[in-house]
C-alpha atoms as a PDB file:
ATOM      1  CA  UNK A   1       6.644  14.579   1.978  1.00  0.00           C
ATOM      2  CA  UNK A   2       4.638  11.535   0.206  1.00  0.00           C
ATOM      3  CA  UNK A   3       6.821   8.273   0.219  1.00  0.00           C
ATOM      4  CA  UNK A   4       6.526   6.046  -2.415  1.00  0.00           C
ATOM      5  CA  UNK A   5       7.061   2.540  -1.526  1.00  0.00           C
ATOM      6  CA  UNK A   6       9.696   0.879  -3.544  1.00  0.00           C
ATOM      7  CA  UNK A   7       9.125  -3.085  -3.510  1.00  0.00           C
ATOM      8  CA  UNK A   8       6.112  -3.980  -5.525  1.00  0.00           C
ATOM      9  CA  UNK A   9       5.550  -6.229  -8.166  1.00  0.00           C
ATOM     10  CA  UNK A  10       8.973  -8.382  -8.641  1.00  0.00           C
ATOM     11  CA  UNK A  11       6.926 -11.201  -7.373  1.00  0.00           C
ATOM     12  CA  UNK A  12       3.322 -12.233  -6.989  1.00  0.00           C
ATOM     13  CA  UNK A  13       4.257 -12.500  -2.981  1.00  0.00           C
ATOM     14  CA  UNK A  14       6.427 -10.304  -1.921  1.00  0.00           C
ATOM     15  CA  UNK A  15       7.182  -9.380   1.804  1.00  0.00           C
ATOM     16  CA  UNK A  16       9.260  -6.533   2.996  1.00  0.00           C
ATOM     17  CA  UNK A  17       9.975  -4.190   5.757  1.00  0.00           C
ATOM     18  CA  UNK A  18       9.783  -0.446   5.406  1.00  0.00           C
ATOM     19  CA  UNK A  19       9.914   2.400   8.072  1.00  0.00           C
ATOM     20  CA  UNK A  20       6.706   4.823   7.538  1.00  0.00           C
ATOM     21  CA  UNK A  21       7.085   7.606  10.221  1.00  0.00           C
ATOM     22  CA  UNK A  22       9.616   6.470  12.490  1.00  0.00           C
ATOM     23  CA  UNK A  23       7.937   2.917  13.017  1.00  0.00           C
ATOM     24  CA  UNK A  24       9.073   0.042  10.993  1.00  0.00           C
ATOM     25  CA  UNK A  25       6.139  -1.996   9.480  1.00  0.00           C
ATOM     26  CA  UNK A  26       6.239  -5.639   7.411  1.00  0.00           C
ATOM     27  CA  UNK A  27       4.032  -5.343   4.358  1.00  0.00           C
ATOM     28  CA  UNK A  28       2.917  -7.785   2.159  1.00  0.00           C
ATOM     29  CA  UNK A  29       1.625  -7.600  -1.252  1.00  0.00           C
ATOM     30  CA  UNK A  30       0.142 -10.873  -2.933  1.00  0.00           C
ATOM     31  CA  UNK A  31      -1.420 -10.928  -6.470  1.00  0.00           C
ATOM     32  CA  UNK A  32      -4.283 -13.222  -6.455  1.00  0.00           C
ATOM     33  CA  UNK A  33      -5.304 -14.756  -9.860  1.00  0.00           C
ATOM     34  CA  UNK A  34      -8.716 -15.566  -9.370  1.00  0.00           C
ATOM     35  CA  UNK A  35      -9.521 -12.170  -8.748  1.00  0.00           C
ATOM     36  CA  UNK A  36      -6.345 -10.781 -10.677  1.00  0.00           C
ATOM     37  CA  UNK A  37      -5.453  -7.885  -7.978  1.00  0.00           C
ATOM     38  CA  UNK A  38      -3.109  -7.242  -5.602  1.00  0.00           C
ATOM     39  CA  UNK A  39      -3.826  -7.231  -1.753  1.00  0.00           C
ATOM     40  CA  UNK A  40      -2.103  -5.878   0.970  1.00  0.00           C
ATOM     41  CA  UNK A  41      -1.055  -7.034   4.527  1.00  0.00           C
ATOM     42  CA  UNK A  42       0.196  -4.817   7.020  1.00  0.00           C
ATOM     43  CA  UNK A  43       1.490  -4.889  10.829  1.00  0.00           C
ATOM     44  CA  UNK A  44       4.199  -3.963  12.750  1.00  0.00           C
ATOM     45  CA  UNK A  45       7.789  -5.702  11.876  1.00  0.00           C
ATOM     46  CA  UNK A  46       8.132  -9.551  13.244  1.00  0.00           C
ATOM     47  CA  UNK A  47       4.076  -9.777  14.104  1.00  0.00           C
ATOM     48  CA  UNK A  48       1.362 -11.050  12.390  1.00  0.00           C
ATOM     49  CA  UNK A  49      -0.260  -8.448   9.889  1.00  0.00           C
ATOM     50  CA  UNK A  50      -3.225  -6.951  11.628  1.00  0.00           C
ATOM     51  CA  UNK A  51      -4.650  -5.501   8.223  1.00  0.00           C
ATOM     52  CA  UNK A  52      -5.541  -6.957   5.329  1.00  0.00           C
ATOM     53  CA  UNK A  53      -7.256  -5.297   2.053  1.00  0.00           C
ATOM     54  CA  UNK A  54      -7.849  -5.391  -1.308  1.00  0.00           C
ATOM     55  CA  UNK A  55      -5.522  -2.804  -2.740  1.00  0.00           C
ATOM     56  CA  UNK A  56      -7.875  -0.761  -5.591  1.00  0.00           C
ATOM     57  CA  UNK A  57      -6.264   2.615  -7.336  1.00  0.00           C
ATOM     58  CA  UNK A  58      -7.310   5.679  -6.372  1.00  0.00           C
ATOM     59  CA  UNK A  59      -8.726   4.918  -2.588  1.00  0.00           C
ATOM     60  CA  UNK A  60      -6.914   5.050   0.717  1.00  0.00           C
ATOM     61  CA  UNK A  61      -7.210   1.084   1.668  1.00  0.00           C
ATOM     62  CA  UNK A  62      -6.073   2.344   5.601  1.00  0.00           C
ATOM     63  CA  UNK A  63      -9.315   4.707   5.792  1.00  0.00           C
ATOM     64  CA  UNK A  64     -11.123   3.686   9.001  1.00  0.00           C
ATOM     65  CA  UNK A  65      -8.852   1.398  10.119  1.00  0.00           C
ATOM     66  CA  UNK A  66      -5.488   4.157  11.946  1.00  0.00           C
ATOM     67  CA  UNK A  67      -6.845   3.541  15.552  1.00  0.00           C
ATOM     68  CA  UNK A  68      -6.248  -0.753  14.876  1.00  0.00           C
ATOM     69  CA  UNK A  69      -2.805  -1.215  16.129  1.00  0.00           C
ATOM     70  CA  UNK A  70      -0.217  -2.018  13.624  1.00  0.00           C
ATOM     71  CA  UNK A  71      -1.425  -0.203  10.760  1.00  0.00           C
ATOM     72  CA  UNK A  72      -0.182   3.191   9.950  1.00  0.00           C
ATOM     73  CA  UNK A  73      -1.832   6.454  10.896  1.00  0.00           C
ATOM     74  CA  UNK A  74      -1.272   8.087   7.235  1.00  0.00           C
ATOM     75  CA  UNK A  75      -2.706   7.385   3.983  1.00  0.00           C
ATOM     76  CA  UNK A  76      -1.548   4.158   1.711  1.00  0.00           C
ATOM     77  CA  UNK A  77      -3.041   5.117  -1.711  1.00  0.00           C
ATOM     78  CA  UNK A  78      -2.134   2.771  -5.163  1.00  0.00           C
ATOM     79  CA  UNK A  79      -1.558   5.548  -7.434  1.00  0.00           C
ATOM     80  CA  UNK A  80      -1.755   5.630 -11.034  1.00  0.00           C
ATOM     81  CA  UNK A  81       0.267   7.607 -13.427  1.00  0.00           C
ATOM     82  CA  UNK A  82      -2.595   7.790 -16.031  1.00  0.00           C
ATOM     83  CA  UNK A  83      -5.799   7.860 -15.026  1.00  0.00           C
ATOM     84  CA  UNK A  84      -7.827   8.084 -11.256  1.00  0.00           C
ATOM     85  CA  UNK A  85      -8.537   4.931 -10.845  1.00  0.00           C
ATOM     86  CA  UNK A  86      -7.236   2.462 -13.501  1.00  0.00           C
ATOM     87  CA  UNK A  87      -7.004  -1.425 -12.526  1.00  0.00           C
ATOM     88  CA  UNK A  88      -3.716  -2.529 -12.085  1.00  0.00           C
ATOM     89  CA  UNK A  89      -2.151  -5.926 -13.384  1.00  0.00           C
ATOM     90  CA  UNK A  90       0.655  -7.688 -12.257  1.00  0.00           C
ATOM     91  CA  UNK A  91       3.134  -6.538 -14.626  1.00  0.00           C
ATOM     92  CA  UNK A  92       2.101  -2.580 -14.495  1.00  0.00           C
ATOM     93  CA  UNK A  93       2.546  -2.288 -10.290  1.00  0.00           C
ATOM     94  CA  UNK A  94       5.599  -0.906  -8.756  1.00  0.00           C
ATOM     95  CA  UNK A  95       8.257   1.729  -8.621  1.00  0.00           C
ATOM     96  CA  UNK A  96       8.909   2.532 -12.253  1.00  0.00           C
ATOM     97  CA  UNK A  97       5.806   1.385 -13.482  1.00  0.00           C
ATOM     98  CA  UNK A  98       2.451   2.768 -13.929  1.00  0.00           C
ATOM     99  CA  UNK A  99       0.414   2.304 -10.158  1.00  0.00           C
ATOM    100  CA  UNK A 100       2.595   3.076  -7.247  1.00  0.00           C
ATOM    101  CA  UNK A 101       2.459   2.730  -3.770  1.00  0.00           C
ATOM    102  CA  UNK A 102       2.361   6.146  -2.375  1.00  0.00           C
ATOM    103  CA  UNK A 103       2.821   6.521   1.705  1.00  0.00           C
ATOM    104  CA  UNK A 104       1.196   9.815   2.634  1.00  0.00           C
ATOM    105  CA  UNK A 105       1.467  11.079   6.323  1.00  0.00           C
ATOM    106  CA  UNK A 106      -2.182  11.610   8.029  1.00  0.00           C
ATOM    107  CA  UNK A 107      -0.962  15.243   8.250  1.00  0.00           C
ATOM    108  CA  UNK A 108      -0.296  15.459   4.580  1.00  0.00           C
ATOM    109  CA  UNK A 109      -3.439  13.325   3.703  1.00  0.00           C
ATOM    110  CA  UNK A 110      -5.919  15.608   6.052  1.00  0.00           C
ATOM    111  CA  UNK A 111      -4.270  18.305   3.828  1.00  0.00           C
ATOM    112  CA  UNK A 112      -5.277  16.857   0.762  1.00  0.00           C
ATOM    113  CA  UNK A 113      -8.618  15.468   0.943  1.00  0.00           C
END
């Protein structure tokens, strides 16, 4: 079942752990004002992130990168609740809010698309 992440947004740099499929991750979401959008660290819990991206709406930012250790075999997709692919600010990103963070398994993404 998709997982939506549910720390994003309370801060411009905000670090937390989550488990996605039985393996606990640190992620790290940043807002950057030059280019006003959010990007995203990830890697295994108490390492240094192995992957870092841009996080646009609408894409899966993991695509290509599942066989790099410490990054999730699934899908992380920034969702949005109005159109395909809007551009998020920093007030309109997180749980509640317009663009979500939505965890899919790669099961449930090679489903999908």
């Amino acid at each position: 079942m998709p997982y939506y992440l549910p720390h994003v947004g309370a801060t411009p740099d905000e670090i937390f752990t989550t488990a996605l499929e039985g393996v606990k991750y640190q992620i790290r979401l940043r807002w950057n004002t030059r280019d006003e959008a959010w990007y995203i660290y990830i890697g295994y819990e108490g390492i240094e992130p192995k992957f870092t991206s841009k996080f646009c709406a609408g894409m899966n930012v993991l695509r290509g990168y599942q066989a790099t250790e410490g990054v999730p075999e699934g899908a992380i997709i920034l969702a949005d609740s109005e159109a395909i692919y809007g551009r998020p600010s920093r007030n309109d990103t997180g749980i509640d809010k317009r663009f979500k963070i939505l965890y899919l398994t790669k099961e449930e993404y090679e489903g999908v698309f």
